[in-house]
Protein backbone atom coordinates (compact mmCIF):
# COMPACT_ATOMS: atom_id res chain seq x y z
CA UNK A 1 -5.06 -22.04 -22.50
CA UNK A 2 -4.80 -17.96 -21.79
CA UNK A 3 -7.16 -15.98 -24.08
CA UNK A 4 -6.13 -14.64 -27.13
CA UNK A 5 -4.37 -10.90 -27.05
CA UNK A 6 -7.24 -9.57 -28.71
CA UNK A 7 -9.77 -10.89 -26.46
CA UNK A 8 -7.99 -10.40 -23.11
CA UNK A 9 -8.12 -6.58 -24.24
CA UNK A 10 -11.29 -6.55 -26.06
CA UNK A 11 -13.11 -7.64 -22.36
CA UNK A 12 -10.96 -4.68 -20.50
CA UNK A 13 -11.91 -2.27 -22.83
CA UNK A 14 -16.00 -3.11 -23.70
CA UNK A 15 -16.43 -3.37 -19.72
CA UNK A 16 -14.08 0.03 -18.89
CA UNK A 17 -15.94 3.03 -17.50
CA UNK A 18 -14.65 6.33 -16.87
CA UNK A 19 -15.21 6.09 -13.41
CA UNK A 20 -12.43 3.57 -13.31
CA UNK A 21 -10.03 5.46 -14.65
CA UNK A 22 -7.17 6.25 -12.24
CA UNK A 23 -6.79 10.76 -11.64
CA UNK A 24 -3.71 10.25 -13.16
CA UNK A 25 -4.95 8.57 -16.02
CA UNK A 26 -7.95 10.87 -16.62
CA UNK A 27 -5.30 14.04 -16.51
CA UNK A 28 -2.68 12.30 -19.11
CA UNK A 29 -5.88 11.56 -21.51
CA UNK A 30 -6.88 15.55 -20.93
CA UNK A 31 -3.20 16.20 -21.87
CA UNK A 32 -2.95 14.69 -24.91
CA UNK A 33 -6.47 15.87 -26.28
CA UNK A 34 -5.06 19.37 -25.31
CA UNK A 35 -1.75 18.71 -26.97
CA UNK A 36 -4.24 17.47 -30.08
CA UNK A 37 -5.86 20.94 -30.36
CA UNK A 38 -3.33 23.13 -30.35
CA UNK A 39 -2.13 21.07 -33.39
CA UNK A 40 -5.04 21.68 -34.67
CA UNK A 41 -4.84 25.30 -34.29
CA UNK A 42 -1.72 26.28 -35.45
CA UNK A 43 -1.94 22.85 -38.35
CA UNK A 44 -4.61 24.97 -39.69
CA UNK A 45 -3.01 27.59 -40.51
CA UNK A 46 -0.83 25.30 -42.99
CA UNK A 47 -1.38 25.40 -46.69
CA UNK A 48 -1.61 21.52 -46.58
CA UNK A 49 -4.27 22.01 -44.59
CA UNK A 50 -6.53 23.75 -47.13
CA UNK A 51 -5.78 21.11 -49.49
CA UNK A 52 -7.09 18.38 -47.43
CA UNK A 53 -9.94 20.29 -46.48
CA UNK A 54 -10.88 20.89 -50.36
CA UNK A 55 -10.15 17.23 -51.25
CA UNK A 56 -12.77 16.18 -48.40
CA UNK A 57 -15.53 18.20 -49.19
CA UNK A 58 -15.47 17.30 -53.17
CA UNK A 59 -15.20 13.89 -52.64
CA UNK A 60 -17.20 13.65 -49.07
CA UNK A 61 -19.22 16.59 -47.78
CA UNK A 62 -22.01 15.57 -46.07
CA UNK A 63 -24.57 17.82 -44.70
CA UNK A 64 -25.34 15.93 -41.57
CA UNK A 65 -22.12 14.49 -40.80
CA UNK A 66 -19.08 15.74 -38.86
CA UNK A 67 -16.91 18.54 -38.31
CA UNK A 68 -13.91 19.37 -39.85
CA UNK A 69 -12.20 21.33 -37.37
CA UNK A 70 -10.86 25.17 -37.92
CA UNK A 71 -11.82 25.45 -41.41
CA UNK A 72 -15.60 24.17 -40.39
CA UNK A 73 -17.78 22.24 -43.02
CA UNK A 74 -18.86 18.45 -42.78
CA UNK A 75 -18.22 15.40 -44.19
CA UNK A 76 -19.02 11.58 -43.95
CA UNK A 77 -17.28 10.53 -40.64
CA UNK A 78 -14.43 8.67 -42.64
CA UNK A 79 -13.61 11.91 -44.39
CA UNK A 80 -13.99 14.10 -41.17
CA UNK A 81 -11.69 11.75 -39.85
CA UNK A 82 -9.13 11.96 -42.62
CA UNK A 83 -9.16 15.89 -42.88
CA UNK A 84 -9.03 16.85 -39.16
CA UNK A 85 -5.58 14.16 -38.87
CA UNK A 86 -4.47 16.01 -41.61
CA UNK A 87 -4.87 19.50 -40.00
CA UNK A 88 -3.21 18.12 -37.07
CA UNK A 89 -0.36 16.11 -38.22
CA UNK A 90 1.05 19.19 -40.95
CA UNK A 91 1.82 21.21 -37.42
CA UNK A 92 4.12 19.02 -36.71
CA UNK A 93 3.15 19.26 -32.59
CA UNK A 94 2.94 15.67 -31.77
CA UNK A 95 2.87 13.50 -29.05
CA UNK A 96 5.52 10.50 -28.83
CA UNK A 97 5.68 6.94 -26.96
CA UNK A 98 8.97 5.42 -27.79
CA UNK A 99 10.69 7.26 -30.63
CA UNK A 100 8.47 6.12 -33.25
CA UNK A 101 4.60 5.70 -32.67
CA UNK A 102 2.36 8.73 -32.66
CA UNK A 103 -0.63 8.74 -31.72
CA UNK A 104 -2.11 12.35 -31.28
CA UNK A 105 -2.89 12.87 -34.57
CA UNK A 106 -4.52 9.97 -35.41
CA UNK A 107 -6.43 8.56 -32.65
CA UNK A 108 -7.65 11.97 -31.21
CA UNK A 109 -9.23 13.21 -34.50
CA UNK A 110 -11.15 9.48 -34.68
CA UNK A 111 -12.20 9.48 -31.21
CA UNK A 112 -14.05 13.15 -31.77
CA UNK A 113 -15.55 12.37 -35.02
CA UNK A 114 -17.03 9.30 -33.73
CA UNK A 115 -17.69 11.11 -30.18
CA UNK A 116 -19.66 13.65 -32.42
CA UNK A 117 -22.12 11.73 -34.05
CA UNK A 118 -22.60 8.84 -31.97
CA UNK A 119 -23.29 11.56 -29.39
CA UNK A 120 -21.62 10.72 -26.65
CA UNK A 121 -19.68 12.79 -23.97
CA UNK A 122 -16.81 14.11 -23.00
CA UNK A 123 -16.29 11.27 -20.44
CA UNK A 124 -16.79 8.88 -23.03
CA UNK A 125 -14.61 10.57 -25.26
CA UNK A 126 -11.70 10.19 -22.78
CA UNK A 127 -12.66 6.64 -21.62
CA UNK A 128 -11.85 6.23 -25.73
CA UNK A 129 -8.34 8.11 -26.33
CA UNK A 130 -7.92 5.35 -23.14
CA UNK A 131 -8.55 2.44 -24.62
CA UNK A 132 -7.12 3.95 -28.11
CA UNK A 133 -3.86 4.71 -26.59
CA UNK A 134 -3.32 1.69 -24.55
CA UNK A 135 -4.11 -0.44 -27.31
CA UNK A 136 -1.63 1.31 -29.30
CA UNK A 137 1.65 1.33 -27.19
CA UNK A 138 0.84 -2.16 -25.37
CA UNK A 139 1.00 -3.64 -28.90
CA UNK A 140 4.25 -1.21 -30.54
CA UNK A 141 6.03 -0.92 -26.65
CA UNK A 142 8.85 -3.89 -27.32
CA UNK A 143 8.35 -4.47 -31.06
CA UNK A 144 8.53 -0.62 -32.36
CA UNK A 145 12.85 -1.31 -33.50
CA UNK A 146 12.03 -4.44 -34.93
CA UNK A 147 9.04 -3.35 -37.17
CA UNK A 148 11.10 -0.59 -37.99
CA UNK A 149 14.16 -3.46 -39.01
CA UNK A 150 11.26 -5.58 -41.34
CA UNK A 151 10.65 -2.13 -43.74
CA UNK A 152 7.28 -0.57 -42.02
CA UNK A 153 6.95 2.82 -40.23
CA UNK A 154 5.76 1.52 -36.59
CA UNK A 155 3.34 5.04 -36.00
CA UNK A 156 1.10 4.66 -38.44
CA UNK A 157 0.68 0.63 -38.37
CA UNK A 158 0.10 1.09 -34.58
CA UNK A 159 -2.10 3.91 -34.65
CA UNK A 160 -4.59 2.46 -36.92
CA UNK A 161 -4.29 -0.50 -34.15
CA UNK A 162 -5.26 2.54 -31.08
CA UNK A 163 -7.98 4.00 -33.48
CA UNK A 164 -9.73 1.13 -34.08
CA UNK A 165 -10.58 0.28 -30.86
CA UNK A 166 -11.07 3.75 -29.99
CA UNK A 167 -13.92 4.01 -32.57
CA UNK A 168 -15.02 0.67 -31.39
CA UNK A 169 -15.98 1.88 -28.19
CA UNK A 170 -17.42 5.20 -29.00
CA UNK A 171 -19.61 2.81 -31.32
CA UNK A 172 -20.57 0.77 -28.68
CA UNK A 173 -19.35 -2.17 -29.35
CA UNK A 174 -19.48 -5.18 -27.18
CA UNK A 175 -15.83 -7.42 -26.39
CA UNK A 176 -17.00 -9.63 -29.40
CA UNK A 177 -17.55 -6.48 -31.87
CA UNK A 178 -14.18 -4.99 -30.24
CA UNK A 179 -12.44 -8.65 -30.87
CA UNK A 180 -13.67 -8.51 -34.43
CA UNK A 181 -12.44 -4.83 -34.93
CA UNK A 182 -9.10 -5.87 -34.53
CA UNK A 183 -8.97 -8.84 -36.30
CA UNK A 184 -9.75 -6.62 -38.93
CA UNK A 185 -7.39 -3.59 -38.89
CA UNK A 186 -5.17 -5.94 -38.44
CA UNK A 187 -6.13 -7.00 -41.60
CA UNK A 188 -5.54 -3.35 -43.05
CA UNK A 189 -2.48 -1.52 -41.02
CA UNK A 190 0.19 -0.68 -43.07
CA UNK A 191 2.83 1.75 -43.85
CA UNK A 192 6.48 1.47 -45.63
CA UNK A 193 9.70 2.59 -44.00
CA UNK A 194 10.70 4.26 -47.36
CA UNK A 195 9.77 7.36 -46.92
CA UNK A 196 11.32 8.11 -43.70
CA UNK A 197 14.97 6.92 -45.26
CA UNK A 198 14.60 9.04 -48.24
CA UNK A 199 12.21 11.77 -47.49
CA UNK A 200 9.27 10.75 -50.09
CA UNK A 201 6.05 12.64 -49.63
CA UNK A 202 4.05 9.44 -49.20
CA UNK A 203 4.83 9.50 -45.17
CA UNK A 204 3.00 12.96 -45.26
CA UNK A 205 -0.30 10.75 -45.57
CA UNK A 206 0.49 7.77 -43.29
CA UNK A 207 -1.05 8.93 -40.39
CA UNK A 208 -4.32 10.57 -41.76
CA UNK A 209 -4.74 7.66 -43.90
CA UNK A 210 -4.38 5.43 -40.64
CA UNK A 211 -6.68 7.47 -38.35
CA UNK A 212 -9.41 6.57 -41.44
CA UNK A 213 -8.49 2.80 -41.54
CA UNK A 214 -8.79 2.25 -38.23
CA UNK A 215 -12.33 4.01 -38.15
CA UNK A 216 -13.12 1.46 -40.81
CA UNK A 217 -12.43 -1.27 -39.05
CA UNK A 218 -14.52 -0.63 -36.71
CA UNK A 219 -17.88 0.39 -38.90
CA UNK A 220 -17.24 -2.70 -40.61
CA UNK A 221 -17.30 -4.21 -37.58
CA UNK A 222 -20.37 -3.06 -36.27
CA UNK A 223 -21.82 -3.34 -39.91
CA UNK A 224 -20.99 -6.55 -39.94
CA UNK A 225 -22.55 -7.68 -35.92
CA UNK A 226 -22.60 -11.71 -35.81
CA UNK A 227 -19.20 -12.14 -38.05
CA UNK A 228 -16.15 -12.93 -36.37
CA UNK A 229 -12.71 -11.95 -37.00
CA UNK A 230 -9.84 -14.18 -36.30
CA UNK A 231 -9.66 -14.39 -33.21
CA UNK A 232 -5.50 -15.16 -33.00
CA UNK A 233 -4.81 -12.05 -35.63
CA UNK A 234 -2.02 -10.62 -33.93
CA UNK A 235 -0.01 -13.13 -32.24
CA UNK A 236 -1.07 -16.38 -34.34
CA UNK A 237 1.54 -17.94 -36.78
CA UNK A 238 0.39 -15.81 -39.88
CA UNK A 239 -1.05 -12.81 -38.25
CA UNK A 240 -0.07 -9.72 -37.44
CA UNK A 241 2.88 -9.57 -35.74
CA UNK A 242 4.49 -12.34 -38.16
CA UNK A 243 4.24 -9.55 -40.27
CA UNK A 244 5.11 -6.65 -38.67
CA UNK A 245 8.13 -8.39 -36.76
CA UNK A 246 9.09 -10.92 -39.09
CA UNK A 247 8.06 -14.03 -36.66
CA UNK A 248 5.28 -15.25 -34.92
CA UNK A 249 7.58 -16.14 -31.48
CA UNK A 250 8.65 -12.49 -30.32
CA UNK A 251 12.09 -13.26 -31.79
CA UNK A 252 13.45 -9.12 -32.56
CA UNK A 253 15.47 -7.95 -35.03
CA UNK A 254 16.37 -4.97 -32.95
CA UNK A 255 15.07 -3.51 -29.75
CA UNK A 256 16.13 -0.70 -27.70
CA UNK A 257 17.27 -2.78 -25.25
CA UNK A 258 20.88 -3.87 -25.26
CA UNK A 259 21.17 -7.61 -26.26
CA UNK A 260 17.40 -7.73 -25.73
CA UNK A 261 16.29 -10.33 -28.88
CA UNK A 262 13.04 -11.88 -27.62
CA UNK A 263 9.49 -10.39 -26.50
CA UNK A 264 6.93 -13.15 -25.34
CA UNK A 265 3.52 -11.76 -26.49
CA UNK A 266 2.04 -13.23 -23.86
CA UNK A 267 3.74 -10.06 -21.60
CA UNK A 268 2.12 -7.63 -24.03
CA UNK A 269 -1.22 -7.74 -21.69
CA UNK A 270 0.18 -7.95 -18.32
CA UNK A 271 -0.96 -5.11 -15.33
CA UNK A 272 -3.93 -4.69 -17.95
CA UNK A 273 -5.97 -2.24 -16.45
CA UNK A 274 -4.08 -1.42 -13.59
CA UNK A 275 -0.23 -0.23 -15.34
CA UNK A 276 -0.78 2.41 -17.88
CA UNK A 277 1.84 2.49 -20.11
CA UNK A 278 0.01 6.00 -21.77
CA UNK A 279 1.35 7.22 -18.75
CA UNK A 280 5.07 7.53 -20.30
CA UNK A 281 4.21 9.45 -23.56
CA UNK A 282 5.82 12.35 -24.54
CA UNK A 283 4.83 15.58 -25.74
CA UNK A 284 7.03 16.71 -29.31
CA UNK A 285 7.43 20.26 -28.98
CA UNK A 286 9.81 20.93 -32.12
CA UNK A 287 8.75 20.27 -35.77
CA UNK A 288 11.60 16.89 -36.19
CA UNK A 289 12.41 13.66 -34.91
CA UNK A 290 11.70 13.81 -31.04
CA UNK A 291 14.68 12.87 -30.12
CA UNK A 292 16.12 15.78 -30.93
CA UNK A 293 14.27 17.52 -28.24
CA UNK A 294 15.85 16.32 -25.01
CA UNK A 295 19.28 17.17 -26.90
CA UNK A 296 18.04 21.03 -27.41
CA UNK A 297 16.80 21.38 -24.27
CA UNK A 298 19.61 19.64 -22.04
CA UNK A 299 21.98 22.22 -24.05
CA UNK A 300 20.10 25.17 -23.12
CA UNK A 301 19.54 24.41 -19.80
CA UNK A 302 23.88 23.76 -19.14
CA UNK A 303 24.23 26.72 -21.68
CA UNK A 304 22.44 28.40 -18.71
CA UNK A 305 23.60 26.77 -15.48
CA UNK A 306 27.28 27.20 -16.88
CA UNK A 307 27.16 30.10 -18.49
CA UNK A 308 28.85 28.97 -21.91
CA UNK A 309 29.49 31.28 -24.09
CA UNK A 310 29.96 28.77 -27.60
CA UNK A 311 32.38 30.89 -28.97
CA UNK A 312 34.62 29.65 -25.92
CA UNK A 313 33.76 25.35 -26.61
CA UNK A 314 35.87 23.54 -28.54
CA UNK A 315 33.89 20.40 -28.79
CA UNK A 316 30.41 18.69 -27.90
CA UNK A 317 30.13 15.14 -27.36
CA UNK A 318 25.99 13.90 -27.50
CA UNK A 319 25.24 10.90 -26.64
CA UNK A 320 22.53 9.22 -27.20
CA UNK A 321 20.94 5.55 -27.90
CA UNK A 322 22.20 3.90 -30.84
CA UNK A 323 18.94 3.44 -32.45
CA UNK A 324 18.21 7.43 -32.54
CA UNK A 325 21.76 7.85 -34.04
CA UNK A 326 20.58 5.07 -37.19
CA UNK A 327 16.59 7.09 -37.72
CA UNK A 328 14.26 5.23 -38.86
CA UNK A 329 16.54 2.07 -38.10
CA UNK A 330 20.01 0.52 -38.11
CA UNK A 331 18.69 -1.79 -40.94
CA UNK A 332 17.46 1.32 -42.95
CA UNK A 333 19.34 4.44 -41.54
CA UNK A 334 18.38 7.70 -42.90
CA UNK A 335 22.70 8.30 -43.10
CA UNK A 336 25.03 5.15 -42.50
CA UNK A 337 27.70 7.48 -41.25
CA UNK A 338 26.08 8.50 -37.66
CA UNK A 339 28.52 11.35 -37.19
CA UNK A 340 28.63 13.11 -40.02
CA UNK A 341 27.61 16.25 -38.67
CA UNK A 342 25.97 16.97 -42.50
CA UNK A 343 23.54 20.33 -42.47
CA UNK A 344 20.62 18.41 -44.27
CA UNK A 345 20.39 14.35 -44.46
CA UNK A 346 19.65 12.90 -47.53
CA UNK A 347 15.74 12.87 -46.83
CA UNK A 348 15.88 16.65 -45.61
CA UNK A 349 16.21 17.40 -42.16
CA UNK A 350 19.07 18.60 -40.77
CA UNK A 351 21.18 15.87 -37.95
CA UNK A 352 20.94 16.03 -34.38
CA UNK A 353 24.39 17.91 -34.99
CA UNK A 354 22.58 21.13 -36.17
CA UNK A 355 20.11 20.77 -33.41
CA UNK A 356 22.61 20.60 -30.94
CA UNK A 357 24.70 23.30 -32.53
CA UNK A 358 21.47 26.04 -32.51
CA UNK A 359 21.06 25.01 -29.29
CA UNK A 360 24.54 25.74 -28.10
CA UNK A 361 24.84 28.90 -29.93
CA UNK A 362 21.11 30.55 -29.71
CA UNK A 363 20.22 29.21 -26.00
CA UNK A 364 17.65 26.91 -27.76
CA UNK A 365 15.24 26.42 -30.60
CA UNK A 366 12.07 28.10 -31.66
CA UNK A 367 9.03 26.05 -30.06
CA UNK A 368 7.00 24.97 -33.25
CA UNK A 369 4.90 27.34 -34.91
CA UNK A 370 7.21 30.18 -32.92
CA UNK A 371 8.16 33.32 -34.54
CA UNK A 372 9.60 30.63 -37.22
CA UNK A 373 8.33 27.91 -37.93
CA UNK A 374 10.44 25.11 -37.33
CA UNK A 375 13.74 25.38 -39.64
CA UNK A 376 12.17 27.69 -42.73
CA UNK A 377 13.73 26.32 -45.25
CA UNK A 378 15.02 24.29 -43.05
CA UNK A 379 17.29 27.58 -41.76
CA UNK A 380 20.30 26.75 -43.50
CA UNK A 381 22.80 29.10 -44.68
CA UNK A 382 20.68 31.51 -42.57
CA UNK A 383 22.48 31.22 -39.19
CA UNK A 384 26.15 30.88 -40.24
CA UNK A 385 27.32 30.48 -36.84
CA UNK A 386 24.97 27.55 -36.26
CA UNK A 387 26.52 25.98 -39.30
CA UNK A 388 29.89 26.32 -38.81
CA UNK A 389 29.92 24.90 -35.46
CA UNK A 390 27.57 22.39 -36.38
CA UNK A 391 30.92 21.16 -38.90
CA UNK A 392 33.46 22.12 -36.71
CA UNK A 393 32.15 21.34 -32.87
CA UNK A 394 29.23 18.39 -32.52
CA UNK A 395 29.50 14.67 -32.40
CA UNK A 396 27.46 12.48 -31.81
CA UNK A 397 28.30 8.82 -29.62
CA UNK A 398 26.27 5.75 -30.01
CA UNK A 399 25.81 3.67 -26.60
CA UNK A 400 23.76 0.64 -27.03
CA UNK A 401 23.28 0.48 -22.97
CA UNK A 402 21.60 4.45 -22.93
CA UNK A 403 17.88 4.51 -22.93
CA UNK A 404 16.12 6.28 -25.81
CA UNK A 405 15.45 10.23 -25.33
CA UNK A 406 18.06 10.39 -22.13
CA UNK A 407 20.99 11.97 -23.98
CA UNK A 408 23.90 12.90 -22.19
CA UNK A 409 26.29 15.93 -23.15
CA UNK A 410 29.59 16.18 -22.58
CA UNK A 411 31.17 20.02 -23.21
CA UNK A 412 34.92 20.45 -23.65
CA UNK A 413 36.05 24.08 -23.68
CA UNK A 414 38.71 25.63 -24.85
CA UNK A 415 40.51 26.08 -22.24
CA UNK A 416 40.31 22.76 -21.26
CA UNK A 417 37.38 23.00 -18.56
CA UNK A 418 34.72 20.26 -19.30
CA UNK A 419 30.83 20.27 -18.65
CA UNK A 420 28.36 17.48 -17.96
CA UNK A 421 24.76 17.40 -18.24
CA UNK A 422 22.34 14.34 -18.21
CA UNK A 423 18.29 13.74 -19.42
CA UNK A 424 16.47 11.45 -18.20
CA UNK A 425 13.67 10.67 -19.79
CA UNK A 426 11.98 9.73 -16.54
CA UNK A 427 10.30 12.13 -15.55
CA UNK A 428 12.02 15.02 -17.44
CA UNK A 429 9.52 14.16 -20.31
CA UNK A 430 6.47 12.70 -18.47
CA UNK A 431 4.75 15.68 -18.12
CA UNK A 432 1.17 16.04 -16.67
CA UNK A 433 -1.62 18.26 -18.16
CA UNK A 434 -0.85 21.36 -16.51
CA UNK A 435 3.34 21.40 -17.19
CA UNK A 436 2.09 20.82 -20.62
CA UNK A 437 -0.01 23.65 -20.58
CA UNK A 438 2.59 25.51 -19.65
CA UNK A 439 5.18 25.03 -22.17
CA UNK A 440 2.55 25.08 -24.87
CA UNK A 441 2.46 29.15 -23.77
CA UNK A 442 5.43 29.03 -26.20
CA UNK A 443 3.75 28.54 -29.16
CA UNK A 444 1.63 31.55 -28.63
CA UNK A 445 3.68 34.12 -30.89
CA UNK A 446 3.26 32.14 -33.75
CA UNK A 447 -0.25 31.16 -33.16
CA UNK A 448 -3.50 31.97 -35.42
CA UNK A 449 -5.13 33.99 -32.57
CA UNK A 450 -2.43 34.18 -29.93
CA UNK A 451 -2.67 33.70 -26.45
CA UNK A 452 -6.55 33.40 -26.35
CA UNK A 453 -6.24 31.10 -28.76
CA UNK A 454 -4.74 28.41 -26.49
CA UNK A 455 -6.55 29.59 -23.61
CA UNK A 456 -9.56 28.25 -25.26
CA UNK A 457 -8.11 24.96 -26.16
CA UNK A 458 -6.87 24.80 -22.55
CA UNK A 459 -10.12 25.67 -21.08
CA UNK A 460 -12.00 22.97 -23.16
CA UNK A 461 -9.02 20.32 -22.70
CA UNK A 462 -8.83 20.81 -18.70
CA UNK A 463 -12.97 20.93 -18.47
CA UNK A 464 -13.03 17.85 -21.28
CA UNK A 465 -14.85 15.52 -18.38
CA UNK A 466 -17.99 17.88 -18.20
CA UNK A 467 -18.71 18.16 -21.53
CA UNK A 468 -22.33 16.45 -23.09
CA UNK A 469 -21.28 16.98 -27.01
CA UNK A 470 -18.06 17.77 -28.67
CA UNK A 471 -19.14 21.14 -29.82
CA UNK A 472 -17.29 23.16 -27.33
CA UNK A 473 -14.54 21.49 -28.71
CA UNK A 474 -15.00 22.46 -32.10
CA UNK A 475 -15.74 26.30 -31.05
CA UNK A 476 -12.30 26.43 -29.39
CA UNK A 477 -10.46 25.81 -32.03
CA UNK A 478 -12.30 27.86 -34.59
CA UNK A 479 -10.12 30.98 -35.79
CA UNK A 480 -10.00 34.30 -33.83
């Protein structure tokens, strides 16, 4: 009988070693602790921020314990933890793996608290966001729509799963202490759908409150040495992803894929160690729903190539995969009526209409934290030309057969010329560290400390693998 799914990844990630990590591997990990910092950076600047900051230190400064970043200031490593996701998550700059798990915010913060006072290095701390991130999409990867479909919010229920056995190994913990980690975060992952369909302020703490459950785990794991977990928690017939899914067989309520309706777990493992499916992740580069930013971008670019003036269009046709068109679900759609090209949805946000619409009209949309900060006040009524032809030009089309974030857009002019432009999400959005770097220059003109602010975080991100403490990376994102 195979191992369990814990313990087949427990062993791989207890016995892993930075020198095993593939280049490519090494540079996505870099990447997303770079994509982490400048979060930080400009999430520090947020009001929120302060808050979280002030709630830490009255309930858990601690003079020896670890950094909060940007604001500076120490706590226990549970409410380090907490404050620096927080920091990170209100900037909205956050990275993506299949519409709706994100992991930047929560597993990165973990990982450099627990880097910090475990002392390890920046090679270990790498090796961890690893292990943290594999963990976390090899578990959500086929069963994100269908945890969605049973009520929870897949990013922070998987997140928790990443952290946890990101802290693990920082800790030290052997494939038995790893094992019993996630028996027990399984125990403890958890976050409601609700929010996301009607805009409730509870979602605003699902991540930060996940980065600091999945740190728990782990402590009481290694608290706890010579205790076992269950060792079938996630796959047995009333563990986790009976739960999560609804079923203990694979059996999904919804899935990306087109008439797709089972996942055997036992696939969840395979090409352990030698596929990386952190290798896919996107960076969000826009303050919304990432799918949104494909759309933008593919509008500006034939905006561009065609030289489309929108005054001359007379309608735009987006399409895009069903699922994105029904966010957070189908089963519990932010707005049942997918093309009403509405200015705000019912929990806020404008629709993909609006996005699509600014893009068409203004060549694009502010980067986040750009000279405004994502839609202030969410924009409306400020850009009248974006609104009207948001009413009057965009539609979306829902094809269950497109993959997710590979939009196509159709443009029908006036005069009856018409304009095609496709996204692929592969490798349009698989960027390595240095195209990240790159289009991260764009947040510069709204960023506390400009452009040598991000030079720093750069600096430290790209030279993460020769660092012997974290403090470097706690000086680069201090204020300048």
């Amino acid at each position: 009988m195979a191992d369990s799914l814990s313990r087949q990844f427990a062993r791989w990630a207890a016995n892993l070693k930075y020198e095993d990590l593939p280049p490519a591997v090494v540079d996505k990990s870099k990447a997303f602790l770079l994509h982490a910092l400048t979060s930080a950076v400009l999430g520090g600047a947020d009001p929120r921020s302060e808050h979280a900051v002030h709630f830490t230190l009255a309930e858990e400064a601690k003079a020896d314990g670890a950094t909060i970043m940007v604001k500076g200031g120490k706590a226990t490593r549970l409410g380090a933890t907490f404050a620096n996701a927080e920091i990170m998550h209100n900037s909205g700059l956050i990275d993506s793996y299949r519409m709706l798990t994100h992991p930047g915010p929560v597993v990165v913060p973990a990982a450099i608290a627990n880097a910090e006072l475990e002392k390890r290095s920046g090679k270990d701390l790498l090796t961890a966001l690893v292990v943290g991130y594999e963990f976390t999409f090899r578990l959500a990867d086929e069963y994100i729509p269908a945890t969605a479909a049973s009520g929870y919010r897949p990013s922070p229920v998987y997140t928790a799963m990443g952290t946890a056995v990101a802290t693990a190994k920082l800790l030290g913990l052997d494939e038995d202490g790893i094992a019993t980690t996630i028996a027990y975060v399984a125990n403890m992952a958890n976050a409601l759908n609700q929010s996301s369909t009607e805009g409730g302020s509870d979602g605003a703490v699902h991540e930060p409150v996940s980065a600091r459950t999945g740190v728990f785990a782990a402590q009481m794991a290694r608290e706890n040495a010579g205790r076992k977990g269950s060792e079938h928690s996630l796959e047995g017939s009333a563990g986790f992803y009976n739960h999560m899914i609804g079923n203990d067989k694979g059996d999904l309520k919804a899935s990306f894929v087109n008439g797709k309706t089972n996942a055997p777990f036992d696939e969840i493992m395979q090409g352990l160690g030698s596929q990386y499916k952190l290798l896919t992740a996107m960076f969000r580069m826009y303050p919304f729903a990432a799918y949104n930013q494909p759309v933008i971008d593919l509008m500006a670019e034939m905006k561009v190539e065609h030289n489309i003036n929108h005054e001359d269009i007379d309608q735009v046709y987006v399409h895009m995969n069903w699922i994105e068109t029904l966010y957070p679900s189908p089963a519990f759609p932010r707005y049942p009526d997918f093309d009403n090209p509405r200015l705000l949805t019912p929990a806020g946000p404008p629709t993909t209409h609006w996005y699509a619409a600014h893009s068409a009209v203004n060549g694009g949309y502010p980067e986040i934290s750009g000279k405004t900060y994502g839609p202030t006040g969410w924009d409306l009524g400020k850009d009248e030309a974006v609104n009207k032809f948001t009413m009057e030009h965009v539609h979306l089309v829902q094809e269950k057969d497109r993959a997710m974030f590979s939009p196509a857009i159709r443009v029908v002019m006036k005069d009856g010329t018409e304009y095609k432009g496709e996204y692929p999400y592969h490798p349009r959005l698989e960027w390595d560290f240095e195209t990240l770097a790159k289009r991260l220059e764009h947040t510069v003109p709204g960023m506390p400390g400009g452009a040598a602010a991000l030079a720093a975080v750069v600096e430290v991100s790209r030279k993460a693998d020769t660092l012997t403490s974290m403090d470097p990376i706690f000086e680069a994102v201090k204020p300048r």
